[in-house]
Protein backbone atom coordinates (compact mmCIF):
# COMPACT_ATOMS: atom_id res chain seq x y z
CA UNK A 1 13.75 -30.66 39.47
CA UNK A 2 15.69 -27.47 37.93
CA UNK A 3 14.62 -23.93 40.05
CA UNK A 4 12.10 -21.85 37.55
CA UNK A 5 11.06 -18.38 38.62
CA UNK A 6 8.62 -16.26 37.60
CA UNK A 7 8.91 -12.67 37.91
CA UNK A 8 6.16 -10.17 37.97
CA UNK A 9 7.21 -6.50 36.76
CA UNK A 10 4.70 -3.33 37.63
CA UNK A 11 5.89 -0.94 35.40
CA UNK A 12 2.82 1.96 35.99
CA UNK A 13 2.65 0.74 39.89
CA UNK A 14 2.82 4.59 40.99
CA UNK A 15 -0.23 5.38 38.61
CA UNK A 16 -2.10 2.53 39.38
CA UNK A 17 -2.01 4.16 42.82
CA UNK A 18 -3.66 6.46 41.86
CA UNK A 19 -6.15 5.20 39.88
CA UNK A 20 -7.63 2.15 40.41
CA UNK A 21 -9.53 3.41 42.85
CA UNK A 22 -12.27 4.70 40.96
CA UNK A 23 -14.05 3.01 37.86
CA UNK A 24 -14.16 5.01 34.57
CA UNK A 25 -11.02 7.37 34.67
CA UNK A 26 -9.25 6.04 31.55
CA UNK A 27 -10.50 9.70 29.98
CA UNK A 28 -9.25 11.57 32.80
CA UNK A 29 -5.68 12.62 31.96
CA UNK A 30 -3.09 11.81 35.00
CA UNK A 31 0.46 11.85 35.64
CA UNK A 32 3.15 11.04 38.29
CA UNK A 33 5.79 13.69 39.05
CA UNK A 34 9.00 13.66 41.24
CA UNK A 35 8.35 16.49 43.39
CA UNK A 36 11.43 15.96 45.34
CA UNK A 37 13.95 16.26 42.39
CA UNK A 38 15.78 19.76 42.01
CA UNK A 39 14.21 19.77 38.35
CA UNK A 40 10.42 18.44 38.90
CA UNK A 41 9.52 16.04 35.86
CA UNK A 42 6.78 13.86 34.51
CA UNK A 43 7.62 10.34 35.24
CA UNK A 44 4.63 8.04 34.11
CA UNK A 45 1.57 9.00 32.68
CA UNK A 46 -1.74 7.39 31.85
CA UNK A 47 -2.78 7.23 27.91
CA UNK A 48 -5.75 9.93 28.29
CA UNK A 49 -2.42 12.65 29.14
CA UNK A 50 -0.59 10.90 26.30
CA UNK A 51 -2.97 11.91 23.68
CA UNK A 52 -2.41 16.08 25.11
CA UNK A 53 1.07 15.29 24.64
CA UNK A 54 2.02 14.66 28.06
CA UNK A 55 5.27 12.65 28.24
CA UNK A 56 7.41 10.99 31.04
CA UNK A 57 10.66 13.00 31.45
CA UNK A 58 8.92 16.76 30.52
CA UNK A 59 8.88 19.40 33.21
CA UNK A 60 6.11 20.02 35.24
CA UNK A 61 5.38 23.31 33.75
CA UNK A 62 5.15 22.59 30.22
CA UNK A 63 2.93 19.76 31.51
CA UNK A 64 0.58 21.95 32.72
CA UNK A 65 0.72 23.91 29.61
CA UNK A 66 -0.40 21.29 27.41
CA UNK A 67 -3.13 20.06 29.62
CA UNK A 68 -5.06 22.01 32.57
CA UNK A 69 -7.20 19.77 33.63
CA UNK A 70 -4.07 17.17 34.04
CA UNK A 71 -4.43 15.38 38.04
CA UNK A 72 -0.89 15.43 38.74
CA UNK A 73 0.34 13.71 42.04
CA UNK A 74 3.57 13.06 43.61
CA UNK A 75 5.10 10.12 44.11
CA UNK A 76 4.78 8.04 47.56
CA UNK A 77 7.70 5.49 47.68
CA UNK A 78 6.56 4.36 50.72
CA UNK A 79 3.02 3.91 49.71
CA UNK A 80 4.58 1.76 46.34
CA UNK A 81 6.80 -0.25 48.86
CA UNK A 82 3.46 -0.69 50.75
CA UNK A 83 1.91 -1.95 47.82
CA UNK A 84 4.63 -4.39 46.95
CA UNK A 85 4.54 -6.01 50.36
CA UNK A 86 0.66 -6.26 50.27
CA UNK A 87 0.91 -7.56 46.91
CA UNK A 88 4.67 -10.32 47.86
CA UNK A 89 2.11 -11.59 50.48
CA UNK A 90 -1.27 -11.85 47.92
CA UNK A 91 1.47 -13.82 45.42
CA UNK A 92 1.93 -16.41 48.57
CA UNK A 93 -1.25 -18.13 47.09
CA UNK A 94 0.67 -19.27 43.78
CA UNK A 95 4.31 -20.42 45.64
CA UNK A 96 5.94 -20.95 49.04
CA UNK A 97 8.83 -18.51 48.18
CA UNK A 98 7.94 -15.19 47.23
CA UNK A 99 10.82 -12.51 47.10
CA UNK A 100 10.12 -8.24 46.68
CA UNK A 101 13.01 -7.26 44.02
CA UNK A 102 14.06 -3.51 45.82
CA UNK A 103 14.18 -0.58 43.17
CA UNK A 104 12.62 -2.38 40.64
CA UNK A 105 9.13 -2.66 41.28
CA UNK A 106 9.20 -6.33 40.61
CA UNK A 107 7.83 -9.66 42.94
CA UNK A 108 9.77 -12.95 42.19
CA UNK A 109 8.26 -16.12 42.68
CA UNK A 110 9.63 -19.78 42.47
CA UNK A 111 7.03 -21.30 40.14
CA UNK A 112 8.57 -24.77 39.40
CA UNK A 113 7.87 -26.51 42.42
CA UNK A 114 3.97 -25.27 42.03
CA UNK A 115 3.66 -26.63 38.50
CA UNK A 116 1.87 -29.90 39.75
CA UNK A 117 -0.49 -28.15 41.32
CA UNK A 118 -1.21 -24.96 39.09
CA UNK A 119 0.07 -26.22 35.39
CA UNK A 120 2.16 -24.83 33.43
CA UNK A 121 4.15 -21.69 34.60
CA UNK A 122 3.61 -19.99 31.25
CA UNK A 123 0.13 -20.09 32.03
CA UNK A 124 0.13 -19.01 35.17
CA UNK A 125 1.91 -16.10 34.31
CA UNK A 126 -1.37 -14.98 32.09
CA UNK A 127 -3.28 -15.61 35.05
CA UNK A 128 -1.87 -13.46 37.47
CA UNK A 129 -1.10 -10.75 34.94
CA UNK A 130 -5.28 -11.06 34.60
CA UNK A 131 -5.90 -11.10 38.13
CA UNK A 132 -3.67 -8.05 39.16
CA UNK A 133 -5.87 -5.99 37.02
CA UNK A 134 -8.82 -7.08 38.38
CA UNK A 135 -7.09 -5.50 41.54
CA UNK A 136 -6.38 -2.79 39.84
CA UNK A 137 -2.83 -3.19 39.13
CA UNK A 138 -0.71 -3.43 34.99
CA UNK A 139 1.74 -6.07 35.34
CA UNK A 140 3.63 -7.55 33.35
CA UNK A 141 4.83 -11.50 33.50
CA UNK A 142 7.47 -14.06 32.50
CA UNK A 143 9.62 -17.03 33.47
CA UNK A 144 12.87 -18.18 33.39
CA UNK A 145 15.87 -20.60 34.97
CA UNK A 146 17.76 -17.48 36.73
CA UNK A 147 15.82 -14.30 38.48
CA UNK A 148 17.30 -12.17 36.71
CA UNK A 149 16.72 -14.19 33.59
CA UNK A 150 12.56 -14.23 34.87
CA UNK A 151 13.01 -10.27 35.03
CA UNK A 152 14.16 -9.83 31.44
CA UNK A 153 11.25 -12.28 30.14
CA UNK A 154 8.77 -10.45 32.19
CA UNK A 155 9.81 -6.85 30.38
CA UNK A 156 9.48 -9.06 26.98
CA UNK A 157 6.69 -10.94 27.89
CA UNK A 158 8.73 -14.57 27.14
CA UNK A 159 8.73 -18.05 28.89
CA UNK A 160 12.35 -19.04 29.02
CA UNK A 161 11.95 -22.27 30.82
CA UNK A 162 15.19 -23.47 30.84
CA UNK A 163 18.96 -22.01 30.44
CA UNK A 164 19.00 -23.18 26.77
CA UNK A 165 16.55 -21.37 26.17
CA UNK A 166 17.00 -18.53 28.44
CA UNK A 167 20.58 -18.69 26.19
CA UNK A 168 19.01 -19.10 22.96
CA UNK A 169 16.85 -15.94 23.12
CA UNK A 170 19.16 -13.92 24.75
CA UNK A 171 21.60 -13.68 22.09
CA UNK A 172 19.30 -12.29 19.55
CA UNK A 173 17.70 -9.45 21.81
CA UNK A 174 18.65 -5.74 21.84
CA UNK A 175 20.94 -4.08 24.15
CA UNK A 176 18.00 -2.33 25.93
CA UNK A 177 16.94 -5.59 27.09
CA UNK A 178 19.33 -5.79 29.29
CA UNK A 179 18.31 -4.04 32.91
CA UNK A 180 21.45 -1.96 33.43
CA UNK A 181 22.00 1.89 33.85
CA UNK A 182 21.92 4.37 31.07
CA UNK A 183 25.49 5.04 31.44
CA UNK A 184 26.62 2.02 31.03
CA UNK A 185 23.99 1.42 28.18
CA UNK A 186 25.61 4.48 26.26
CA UNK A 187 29.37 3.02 27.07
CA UNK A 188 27.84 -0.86 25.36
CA UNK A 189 26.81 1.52 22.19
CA UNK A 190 29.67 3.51 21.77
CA UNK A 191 31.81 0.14 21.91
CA UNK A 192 30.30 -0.55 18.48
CA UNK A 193 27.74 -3.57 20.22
CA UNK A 194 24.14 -3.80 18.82
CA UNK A 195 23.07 -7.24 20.28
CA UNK A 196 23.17 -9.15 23.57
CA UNK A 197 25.11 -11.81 22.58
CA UNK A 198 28.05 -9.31 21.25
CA UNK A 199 28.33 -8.51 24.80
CA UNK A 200 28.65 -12.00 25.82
CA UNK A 201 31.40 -12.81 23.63
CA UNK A 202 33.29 -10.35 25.43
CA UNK A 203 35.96 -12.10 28.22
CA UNK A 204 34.89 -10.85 31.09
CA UNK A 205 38.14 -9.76 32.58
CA UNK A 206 38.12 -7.36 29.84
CA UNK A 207 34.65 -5.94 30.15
CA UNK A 208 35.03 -5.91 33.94
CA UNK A 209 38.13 -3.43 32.62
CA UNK A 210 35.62 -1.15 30.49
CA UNK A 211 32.37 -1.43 32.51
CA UNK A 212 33.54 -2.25 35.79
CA UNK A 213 32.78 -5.62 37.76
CA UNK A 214 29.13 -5.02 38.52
CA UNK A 215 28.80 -5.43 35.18
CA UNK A 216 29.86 -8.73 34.70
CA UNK A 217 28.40 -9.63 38.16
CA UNK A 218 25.18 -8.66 36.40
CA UNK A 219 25.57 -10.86 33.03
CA UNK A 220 26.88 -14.20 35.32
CA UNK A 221 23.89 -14.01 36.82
CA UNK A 222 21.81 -13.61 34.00
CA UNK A 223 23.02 -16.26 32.40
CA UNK A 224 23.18 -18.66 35.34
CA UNK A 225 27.00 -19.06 35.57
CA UNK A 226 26.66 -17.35 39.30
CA UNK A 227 24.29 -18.29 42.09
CA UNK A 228 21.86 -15.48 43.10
CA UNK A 229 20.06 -16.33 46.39
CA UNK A 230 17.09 -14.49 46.79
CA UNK A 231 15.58 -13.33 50.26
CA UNK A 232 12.44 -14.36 50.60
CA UNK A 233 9.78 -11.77 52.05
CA UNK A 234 7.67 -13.22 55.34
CA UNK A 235 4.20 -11.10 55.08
CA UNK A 236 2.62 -9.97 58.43
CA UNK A 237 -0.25 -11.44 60.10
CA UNK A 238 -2.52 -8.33 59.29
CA UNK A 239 -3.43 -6.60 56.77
CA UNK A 240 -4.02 -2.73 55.81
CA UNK A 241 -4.59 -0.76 52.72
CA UNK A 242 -4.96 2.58 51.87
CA UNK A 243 -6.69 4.13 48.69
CA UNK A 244 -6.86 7.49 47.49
CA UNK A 245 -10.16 8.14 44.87
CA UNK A 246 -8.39 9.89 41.58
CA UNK A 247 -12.13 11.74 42.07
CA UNK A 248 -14.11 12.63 45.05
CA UNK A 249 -17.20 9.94 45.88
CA UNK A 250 -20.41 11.93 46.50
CA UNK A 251 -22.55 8.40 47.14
CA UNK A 252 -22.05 5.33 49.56
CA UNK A 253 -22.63 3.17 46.36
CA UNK A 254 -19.76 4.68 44.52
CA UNK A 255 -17.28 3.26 47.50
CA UNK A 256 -18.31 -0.40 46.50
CA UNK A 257 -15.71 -0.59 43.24
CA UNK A 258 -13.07 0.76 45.36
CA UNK A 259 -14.16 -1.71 48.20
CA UNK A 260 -14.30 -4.70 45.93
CA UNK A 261 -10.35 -4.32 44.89
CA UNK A 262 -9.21 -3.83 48.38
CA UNK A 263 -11.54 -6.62 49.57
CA UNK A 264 -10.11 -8.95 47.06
CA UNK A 265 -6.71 -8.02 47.57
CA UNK A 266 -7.30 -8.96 51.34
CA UNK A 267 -8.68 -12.03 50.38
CA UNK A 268 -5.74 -13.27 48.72
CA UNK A 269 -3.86 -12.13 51.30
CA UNK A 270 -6.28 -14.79 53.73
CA UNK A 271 -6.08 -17.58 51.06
CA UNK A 272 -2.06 -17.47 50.99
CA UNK A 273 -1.62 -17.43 54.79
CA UNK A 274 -4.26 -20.28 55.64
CA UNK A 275 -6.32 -17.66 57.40
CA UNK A 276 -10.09 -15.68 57.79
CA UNK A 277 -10.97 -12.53 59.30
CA UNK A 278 -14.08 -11.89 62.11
CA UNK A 279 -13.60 -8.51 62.10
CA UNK A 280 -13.44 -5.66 59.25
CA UNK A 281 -12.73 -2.33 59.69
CA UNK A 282 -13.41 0.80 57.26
CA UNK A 283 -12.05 4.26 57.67
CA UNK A 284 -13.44 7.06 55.04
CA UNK A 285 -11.57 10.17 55.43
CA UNK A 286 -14.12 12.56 53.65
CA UNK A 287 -13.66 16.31 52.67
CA UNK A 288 -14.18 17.75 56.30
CA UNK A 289 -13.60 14.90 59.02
CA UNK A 290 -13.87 11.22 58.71
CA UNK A 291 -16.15 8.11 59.12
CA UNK A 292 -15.86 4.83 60.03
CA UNK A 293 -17.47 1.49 58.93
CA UNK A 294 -16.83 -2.34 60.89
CA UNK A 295 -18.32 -5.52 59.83
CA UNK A 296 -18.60 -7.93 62.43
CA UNK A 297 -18.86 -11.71 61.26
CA UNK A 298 -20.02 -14.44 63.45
CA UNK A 299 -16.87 -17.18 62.44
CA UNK A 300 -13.81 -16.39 60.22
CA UNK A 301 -14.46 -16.11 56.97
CA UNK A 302 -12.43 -15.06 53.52
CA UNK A 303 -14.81 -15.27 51.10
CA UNK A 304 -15.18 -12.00 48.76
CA UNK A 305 -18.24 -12.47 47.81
CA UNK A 306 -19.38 -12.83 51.18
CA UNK A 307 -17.75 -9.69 52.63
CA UNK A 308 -19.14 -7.90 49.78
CA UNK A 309 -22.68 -9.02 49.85
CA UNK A 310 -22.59 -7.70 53.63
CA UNK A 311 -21.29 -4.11 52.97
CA UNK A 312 -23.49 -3.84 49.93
CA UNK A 313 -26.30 -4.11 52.71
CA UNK A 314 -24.30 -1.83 54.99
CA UNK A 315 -23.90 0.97 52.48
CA UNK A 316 -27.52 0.90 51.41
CA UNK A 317 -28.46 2.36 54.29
CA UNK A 318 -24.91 4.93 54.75
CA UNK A 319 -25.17 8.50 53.19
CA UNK A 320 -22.46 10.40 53.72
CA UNK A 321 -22.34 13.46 54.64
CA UNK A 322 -19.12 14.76 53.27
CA UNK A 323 -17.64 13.74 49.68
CA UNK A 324 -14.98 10.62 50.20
CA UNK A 325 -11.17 11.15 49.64
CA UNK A 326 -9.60 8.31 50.52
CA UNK A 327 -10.76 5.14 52.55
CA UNK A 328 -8.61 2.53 53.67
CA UNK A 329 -9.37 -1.15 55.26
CA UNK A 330 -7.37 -2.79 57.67
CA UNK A 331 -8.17 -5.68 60.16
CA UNK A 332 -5.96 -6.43 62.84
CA UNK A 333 -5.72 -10.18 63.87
CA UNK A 334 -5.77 -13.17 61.71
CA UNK A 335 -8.00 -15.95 62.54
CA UNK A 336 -7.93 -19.41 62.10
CA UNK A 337 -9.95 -20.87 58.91
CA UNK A 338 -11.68 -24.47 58.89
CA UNK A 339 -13.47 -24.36 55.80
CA UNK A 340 -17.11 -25.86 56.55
CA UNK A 341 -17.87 -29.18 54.46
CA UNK A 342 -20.41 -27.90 51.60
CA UNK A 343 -23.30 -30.85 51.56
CA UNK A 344 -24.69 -31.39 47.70
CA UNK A 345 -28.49 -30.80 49.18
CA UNK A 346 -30.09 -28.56 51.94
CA UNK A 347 -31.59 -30.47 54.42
CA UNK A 348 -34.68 -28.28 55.84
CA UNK A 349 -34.90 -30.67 58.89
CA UNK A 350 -31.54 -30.48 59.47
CA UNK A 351 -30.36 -26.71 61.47
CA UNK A 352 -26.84 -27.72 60.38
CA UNK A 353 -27.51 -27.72 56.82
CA UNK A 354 -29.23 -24.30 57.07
CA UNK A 355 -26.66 -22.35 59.46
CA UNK A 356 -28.47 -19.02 60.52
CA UNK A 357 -24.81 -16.96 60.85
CA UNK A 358 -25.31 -15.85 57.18
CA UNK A 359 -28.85 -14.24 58.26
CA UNK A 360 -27.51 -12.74 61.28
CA UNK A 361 -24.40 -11.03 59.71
CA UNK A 362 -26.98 -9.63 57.29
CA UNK A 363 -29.24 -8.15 59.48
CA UNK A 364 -26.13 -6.75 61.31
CA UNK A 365 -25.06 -5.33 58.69
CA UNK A 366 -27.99 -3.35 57.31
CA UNK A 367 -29.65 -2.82 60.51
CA UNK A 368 -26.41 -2.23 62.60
CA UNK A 369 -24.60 -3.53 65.19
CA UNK A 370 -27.18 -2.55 68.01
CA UNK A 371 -29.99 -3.77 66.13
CA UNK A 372 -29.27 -7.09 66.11
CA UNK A 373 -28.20 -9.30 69.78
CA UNK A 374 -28.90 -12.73 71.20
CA UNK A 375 -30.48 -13.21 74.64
CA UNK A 376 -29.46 -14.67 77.70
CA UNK A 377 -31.36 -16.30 80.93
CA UNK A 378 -31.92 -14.33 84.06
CA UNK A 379 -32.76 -15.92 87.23
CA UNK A 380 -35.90 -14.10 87.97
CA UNK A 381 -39.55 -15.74 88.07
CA UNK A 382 -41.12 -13.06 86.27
CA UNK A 383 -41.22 -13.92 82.59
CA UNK A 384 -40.31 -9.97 81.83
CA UNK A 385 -37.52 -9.79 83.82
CA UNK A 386 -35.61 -13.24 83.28
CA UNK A 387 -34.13 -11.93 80.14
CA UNK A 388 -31.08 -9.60 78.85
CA UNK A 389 -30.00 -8.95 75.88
CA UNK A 390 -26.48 -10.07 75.33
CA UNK A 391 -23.92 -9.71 72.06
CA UNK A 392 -24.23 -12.18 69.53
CA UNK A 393 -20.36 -13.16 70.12
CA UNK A 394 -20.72 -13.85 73.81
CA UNK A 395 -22.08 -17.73 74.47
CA UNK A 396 -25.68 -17.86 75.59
CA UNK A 397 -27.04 -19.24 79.10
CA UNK A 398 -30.43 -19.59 78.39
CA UNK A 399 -32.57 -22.55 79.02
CA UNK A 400 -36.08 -22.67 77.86
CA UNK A 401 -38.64 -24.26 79.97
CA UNK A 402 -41.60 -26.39 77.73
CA UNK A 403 -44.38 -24.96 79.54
CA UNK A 404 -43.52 -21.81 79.27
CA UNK A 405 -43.46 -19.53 75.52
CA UNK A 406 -40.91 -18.36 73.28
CA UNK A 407 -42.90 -15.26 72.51
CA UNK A 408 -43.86 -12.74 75.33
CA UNK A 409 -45.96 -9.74 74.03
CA UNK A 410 -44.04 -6.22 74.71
CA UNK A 411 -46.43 -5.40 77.57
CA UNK A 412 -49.16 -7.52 78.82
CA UNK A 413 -52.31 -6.97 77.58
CA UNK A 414 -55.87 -6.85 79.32
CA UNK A 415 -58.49 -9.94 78.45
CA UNK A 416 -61.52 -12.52 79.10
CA UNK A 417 -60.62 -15.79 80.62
CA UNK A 418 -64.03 -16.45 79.53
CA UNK A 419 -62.78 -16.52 75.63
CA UNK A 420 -60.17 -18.91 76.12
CA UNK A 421 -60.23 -22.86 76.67
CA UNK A 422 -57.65 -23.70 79.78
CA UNK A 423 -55.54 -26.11 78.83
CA UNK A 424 -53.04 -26.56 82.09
CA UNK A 425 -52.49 -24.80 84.89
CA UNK A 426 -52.30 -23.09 87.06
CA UNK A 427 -48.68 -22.27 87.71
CA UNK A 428 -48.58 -19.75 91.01
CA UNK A 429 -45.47 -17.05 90.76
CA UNK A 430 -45.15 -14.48 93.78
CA UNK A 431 -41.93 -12.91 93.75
CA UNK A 432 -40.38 -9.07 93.12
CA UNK A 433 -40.98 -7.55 96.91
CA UNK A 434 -37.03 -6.74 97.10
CA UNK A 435 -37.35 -4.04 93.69
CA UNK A 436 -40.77 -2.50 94.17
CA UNK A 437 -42.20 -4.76 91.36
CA UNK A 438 -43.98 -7.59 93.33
CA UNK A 439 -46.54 -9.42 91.98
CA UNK A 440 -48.87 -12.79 92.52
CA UNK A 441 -49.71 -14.38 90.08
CA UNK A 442 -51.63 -17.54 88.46
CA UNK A 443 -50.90 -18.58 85.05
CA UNK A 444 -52.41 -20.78 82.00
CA UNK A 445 -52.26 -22.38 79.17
CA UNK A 446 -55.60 -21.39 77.05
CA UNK A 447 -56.06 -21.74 73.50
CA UNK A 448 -58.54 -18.95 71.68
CA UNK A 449 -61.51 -19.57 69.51
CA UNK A 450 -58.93 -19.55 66.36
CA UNK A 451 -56.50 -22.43 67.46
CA UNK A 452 -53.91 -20.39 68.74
CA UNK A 453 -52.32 -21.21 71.74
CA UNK A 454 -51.59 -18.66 74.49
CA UNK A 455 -50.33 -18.12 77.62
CA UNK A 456 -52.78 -15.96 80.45
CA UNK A 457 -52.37 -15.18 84.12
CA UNK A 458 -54.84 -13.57 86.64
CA UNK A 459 -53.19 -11.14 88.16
CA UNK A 460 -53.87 -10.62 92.31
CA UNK A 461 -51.63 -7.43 92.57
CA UNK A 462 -50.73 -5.10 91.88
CA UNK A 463 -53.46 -4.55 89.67
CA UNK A 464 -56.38 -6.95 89.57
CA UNK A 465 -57.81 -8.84 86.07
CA UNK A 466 -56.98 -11.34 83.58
CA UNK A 467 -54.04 -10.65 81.19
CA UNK A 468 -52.03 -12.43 78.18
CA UNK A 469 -48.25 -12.47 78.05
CA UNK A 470 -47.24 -15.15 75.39
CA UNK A 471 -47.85 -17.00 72.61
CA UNK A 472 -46.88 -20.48 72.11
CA UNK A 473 -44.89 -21.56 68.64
């Protein structure tokens, strides 16, 4: 089987930086400038600064004349080399060897020995140019038999499948297809060539002369006549992502688009390695000072849906108190993921088939962490004191006993053993002299006038009577 690779170009990845994490800002007109250069210029701009004339390559100033309201940022290599790792280890879900092309904003990925599996690399091309800008992300896709033959296609949006027809099609394209430096694109055009293949014709000894040898280095492995290894990049076992919002977020509910594209960029990320997550952190850095947000599950998990159906209960009940500048998500160990075998039918008799961790990382997550913990055996005679609450992570040792409740009431309460029917008992407990909270006690099973059945005891001391304590199931 002959190597195919697909290549995935970014061309806007800067912008979509900046942009994708807010919903609606296609009428807000942005641009990317290079700060650092000894001339400031534009060097990408969205289509809402287009229309005021805004163009990549104009100074900064002139920018700024046309438009006023134009949210100019600087460039962040780091942050786009940051997003091109995140991204090299999402595109591990679609091949084993995944490669970051450096300078070019471009992921390569050996699609041929996937096509079994995921069809036709054409296809899948159109798929992950689809998914990306779910993300958030413009990208632009091809294949082809060389990687820098998959480059090329991506910029013209071709399937070149094999070198025939990586040949074929080459011949007839422009000069500017080819991905070489403006210098040397003037020196091809001033040479008298118009086409790709005029170049080609050319023995190389004698454009290696003209051009120099990087030149020819470049066209031999174009075309396939010289190997070009590619290093493949290994992602981490972690992931973190940071957005800045093009506009400030006044409302918890306004975090949840941004959310959802980092969410489903970790996700991928979790799919590709074989892996799931227990433990989600948020951090909002607002206006004045900062917030933070974790979601605790109770077993690995890498579901998006999931994740986002528990911090859409989590922000309901989160107002913040400063507008939101940026936010960023990170979580810090990997987990191993046995995905649970998903039965056609619930079973209501069967606990298995109805798990309760769903409805406990729900409640955690709109009640809070606190507000929501397990409980663990004491050895203590008293019924109110052989409990403790314990974390839900933490294993529970806790046996129940069958004559004794589930249910205690929060504080005993005062009644007539004369309105009750005794069903068992008594059960004598004197114990407590070592704290100051002795007591003797007889209990019993009654039942009331309505069917329910309870739990009483007389109480000898400290303070005289008949009381209730439980309720039975």
């Amino acid at each position: 089987m002959s190597t195919l690779w697909l290549a995935i170009e970014l061309p806007h990845l800067a912008l979509d930086l900046l942009s994708r994490g807010k919903e609606g800002v296609r009428d807000l007109p942005m641009a990317i400038s290079d700060a650092d250069a000894r001339r400031p210029k534009i060097l990408d701009c969205n289509p809402a600064a287009s229309r005021l004339g805004i163009r990549a390559g104009m100074p900064l100033n002139a920018a700024r004349g046309l438009a006023g309201a134009l949210q100019l940022t600087d460039r962040s290599p780091h942050a786009e080399q940051q997003a091109l790792e995140r991204l090299a280890a999402w595109c591990y879900q679609y091949s084993s060897a995944v490669s970051i092309l450096p300078g070019r904003h471009a992921l390569l990925l050996e699609s041929g020995g996937s096509e079994r599996l995921l069809g036709d690399s054409a296809a899948l091309a159109q798929r992950l140019t689809g998914e990306l800008l779910n993300l958030g992300y413009h990208a632009r896709a091809g294949t082809g038999p060389t990687p820098e033959g998959a480059l090329l296609a991506a910029r013209r949006g071709l399937n070149l499948p094999t070198l025939k027809a990586l040949q074929e099609t080459l011949g007839g394209l422009p000069l500017d297809a080819l991905l070489v430096e403006s210098a040397q694109y003037a020196a091809l055009e001033k040479m008298g060539f118009r086409r790709v293949r005029d170049v080609m014709r050319l023995p190389r000894k004698a454009l290696a002369r003209r051009l120099g040898t990087a030149m020819v280095e470049y066209l031999d492995r174009l075309s396939g006549v010289r190997p070009d290894p590619q290093r493949h990049w290994i992602p981490p076992e972690r992931f973190s992502s940071l957005m800045d919002l093009p506009a400030e977020v006044n409302n918890s509910q306004g975090l949840l688009f941004p959310l959802r594209r980092l969410v489903g960029e970790l996700c991928g990320v979790l799919r590709a390695a074989d892996r799931g997550i227990q433990e989600l952190n948020i951090h909002l850095q607002l206006r004045r000072g900062e917030e933070r947000l974790q979601l605790r599950l109770q077993q690995p998990s890498r579901d998006e849906q999931h994740f986002m159906d528990l911090l859409r209960e989590r922000l309901e009940r989160f107002r913040l108190p400063q507008p939101a500048c940026s936010l960023s998500l990170d979580t810090d160990e990997f987990l191993s993921f046995d995905a649970a075998p998903q039965g056609l039918f619930v079973d209501p008799d069967n606990p298995a088939s109805n798990p309760v961790e769903p409805l406990l990382e729900r409640l955690r997550a709109r009640l809070g962490e606190s507000a929501v913990a397990g409980l663990n055996g004491v050895e203590d005679h008293r019924p109110e004191y052989s409990w403790a609450r314990r974390r839900l992570e933490e294993p529970a040792r806790c046996q129940s006993l069958p004559h004794r409740p589930v249910w205690l009431l929060p504080r005993p309460e005062r009644c007539r053993i004369e309105d009750y029917r005794v069903l068992a008992g008594p059960e004598r407990i004197e114990s407590g002299w070592w704290d100051g909270h002795d007591c003797r006690r007889d209990y019993f099973v009654v039942r009331d006038c309505h069917g329910s059945t309870l739990w009483a005891y007389r109480e000898y001391k400290p303070e005289p009577g008949w009381y209730l304590q439980g309720l039975f199931g």
